[in-house]
C-alpha atoms as a PDB file:
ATOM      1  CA  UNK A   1       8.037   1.656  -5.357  1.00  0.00           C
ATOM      2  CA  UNK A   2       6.787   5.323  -5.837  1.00  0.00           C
ATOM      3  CA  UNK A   3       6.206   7.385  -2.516  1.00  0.00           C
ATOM      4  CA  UNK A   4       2.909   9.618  -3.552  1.00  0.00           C
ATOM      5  CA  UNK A   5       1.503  12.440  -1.410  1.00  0.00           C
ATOM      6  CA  UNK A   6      -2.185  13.730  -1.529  1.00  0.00           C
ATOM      7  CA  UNK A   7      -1.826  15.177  -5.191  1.00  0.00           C
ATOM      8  CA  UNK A   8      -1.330  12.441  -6.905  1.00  0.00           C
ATOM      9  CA  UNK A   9      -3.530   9.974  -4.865  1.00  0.00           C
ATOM     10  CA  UNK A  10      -6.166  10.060  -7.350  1.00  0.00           C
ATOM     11  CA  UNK A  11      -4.179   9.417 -10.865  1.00  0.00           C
ATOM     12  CA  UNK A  12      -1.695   6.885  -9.267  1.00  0.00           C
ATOM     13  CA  UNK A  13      -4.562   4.921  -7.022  1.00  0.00           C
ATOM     14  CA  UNK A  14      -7.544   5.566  -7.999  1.00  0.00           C
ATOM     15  CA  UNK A  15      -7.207   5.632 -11.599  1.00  0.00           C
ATOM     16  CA  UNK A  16      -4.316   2.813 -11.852  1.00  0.00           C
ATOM     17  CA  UNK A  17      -5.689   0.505 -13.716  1.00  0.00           C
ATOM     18  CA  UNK A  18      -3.737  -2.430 -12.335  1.00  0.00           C
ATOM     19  CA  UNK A  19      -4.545  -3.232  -8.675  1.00  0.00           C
ATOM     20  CA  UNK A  20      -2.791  -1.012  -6.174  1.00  0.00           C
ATOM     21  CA  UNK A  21      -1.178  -2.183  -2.900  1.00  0.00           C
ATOM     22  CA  UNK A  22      -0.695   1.502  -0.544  1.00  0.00           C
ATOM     23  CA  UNK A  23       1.659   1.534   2.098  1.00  0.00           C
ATOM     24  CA  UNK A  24       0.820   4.401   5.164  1.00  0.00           C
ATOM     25  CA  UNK A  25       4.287   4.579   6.705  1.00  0.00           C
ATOM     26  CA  UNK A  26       6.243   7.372   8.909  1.00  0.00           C
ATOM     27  CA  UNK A  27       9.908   7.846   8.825  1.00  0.00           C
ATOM     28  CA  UNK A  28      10.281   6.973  12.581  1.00  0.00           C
ATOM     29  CA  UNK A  29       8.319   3.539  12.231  1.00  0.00           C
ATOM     30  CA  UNK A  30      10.686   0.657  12.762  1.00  0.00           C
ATOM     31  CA  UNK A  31       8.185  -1.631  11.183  1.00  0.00           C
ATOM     32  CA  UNK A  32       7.172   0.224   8.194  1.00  0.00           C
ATOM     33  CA  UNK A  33      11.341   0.283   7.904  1.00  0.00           C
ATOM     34  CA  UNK A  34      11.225  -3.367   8.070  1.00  0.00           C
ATOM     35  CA  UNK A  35       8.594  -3.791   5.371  1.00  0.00           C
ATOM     36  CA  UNK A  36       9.886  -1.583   2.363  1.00  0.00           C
ATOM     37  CA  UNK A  37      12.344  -4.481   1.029  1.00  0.00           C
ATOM     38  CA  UNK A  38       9.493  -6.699   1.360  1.00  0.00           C
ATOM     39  CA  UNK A  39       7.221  -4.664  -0.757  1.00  0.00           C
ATOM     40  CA  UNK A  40       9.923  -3.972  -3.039  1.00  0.00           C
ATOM     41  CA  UNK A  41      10.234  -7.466  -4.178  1.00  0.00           C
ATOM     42  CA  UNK A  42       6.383  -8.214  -4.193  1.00  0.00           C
ATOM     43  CA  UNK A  43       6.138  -5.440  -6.340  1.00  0.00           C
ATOM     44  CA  UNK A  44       9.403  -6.587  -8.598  1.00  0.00           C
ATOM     45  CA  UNK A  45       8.056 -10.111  -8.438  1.00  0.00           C
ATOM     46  CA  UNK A  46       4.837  -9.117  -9.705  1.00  0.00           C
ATOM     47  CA  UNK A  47       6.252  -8.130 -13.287  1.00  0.00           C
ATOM     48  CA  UNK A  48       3.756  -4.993 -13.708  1.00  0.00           C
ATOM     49  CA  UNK A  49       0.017  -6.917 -12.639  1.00  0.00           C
ATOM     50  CA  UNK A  50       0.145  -4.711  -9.555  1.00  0.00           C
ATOM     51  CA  UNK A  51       1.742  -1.576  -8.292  1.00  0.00           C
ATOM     52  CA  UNK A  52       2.863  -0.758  -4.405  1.00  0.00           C
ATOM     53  CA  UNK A  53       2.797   2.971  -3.516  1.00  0.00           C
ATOM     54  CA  UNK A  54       3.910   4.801  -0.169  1.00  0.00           C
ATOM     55  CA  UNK A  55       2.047   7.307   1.455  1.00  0.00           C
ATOM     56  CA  UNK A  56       3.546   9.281   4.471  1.00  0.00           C
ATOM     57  CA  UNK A  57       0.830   9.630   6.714  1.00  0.00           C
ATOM     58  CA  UNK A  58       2.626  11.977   9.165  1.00  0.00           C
ATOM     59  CA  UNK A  59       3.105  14.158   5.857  1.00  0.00           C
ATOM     60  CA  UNK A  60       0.066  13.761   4.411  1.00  0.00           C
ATOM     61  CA  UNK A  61      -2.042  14.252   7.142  1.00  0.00           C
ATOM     62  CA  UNK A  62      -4.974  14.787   5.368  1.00  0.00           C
ATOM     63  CA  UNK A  63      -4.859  11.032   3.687  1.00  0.00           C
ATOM     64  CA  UNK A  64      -4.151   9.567   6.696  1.00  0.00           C
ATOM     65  CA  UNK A  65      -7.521  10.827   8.118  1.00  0.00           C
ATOM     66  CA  UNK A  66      -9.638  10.211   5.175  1.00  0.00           C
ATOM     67  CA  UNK A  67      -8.640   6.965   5.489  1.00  0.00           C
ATOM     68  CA  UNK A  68      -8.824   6.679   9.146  1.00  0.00           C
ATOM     69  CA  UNK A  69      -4.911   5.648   9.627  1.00  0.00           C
ATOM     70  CA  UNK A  70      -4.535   5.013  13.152  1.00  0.00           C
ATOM     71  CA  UNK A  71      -1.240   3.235  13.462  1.00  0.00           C
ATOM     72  CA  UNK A  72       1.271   2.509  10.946  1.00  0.00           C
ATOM     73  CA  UNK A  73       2.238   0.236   8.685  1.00  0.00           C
ATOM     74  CA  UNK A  74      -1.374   0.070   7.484  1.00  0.00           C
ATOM     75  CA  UNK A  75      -2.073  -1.038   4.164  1.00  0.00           C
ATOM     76  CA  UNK A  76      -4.869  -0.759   1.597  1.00  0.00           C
ATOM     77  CA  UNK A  77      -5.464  -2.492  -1.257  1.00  0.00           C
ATOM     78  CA  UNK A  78      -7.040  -0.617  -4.153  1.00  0.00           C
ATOM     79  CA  UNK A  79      -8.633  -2.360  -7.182  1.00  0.00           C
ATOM     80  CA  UNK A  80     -10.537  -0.496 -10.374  1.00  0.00           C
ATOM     81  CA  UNK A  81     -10.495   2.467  -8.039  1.00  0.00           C
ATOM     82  CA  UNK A  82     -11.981   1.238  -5.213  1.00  0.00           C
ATOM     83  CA  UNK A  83     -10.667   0.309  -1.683  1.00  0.00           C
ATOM     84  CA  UNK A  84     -11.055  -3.221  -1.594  1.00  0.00           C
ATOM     85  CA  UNK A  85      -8.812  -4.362   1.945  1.00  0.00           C
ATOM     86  CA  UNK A  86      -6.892  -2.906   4.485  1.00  0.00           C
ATOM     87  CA  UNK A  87      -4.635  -4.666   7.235  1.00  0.00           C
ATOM     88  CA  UNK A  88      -2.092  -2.949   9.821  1.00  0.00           C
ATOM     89  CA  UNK A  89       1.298  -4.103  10.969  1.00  0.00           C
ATOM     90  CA  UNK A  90       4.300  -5.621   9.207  1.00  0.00           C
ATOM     91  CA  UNK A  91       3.884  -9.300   8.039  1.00  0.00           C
ATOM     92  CA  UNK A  92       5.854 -11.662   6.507  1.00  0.00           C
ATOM     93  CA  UNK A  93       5.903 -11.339   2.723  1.00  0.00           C
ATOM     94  CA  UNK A  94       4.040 -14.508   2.343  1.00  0.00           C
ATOM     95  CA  UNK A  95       1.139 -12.843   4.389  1.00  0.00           C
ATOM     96  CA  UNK A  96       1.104 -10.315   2.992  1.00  0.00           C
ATOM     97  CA  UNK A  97       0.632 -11.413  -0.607  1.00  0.00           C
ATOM     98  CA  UNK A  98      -2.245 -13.527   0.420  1.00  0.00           C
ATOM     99  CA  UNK A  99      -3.826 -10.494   2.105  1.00  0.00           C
ATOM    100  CA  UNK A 100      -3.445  -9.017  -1.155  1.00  0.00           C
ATOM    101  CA  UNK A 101      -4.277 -11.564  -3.709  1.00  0.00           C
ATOM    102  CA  UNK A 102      -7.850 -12.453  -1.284  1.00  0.00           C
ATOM    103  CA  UNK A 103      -8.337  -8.927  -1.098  1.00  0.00           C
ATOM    104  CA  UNK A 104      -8.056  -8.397  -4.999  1.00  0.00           C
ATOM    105  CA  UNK A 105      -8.397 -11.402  -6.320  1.00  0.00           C
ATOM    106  CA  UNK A 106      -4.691 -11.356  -8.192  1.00  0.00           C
ATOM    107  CA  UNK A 107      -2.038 -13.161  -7.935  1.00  0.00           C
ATOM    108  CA  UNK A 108       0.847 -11.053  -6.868  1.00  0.00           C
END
């Protein structure tokens, strides 16, 4: 799992072209602590058909905003470029790879 800031937003996410999962965290959010293993082993678990990115949205301030981050963990799911979902909160990893594969259409 690659942390990304505002630089590389475009090549990494909007250019990827396997589906992206984004993950808007801060350093002193206990849930977006809680959900870094969990996107760690979607992403592992996926075997390269999808790719999970951080963003800190404290740090990138200017991210956050464009995409109207409000509380964190909030995730976005990016596919051929586009945004294609978004959810907020931590969830269980079996939520949260439905909420990506509906979101998508992939199995991740």
């Amino acid at each position: 799992m690659k942390q990304i800031g505002a630089a590389e937003f475009e090549s990494e996410v909007q250019r990827s072209k396997e589906p992206v999962l984004v993950d808007f965290f801060t350093e002193t959010c206990p849930p977006c602590r809680m959900m870094a293993p969990v996107l760690q082993e979607i992403e592992t678990e996926a075997q390269g058909q999808l790719k999970v990115v951080k963003v800190d949205a404290a740090a990138e301030a200017e991210l956050a905003v464009k995409y109207g981050i409000r509380a964190v963990p909030a995730f976005f799911a990016f596919s051929n470029g586009k945004c294609v979902g978004q959810t907020v909160g931590a969830k269980s990893k079996a939520n949260m790879k439905k909420w990506f594969e509906d979101s998508v259409g992939a199995n991740p």
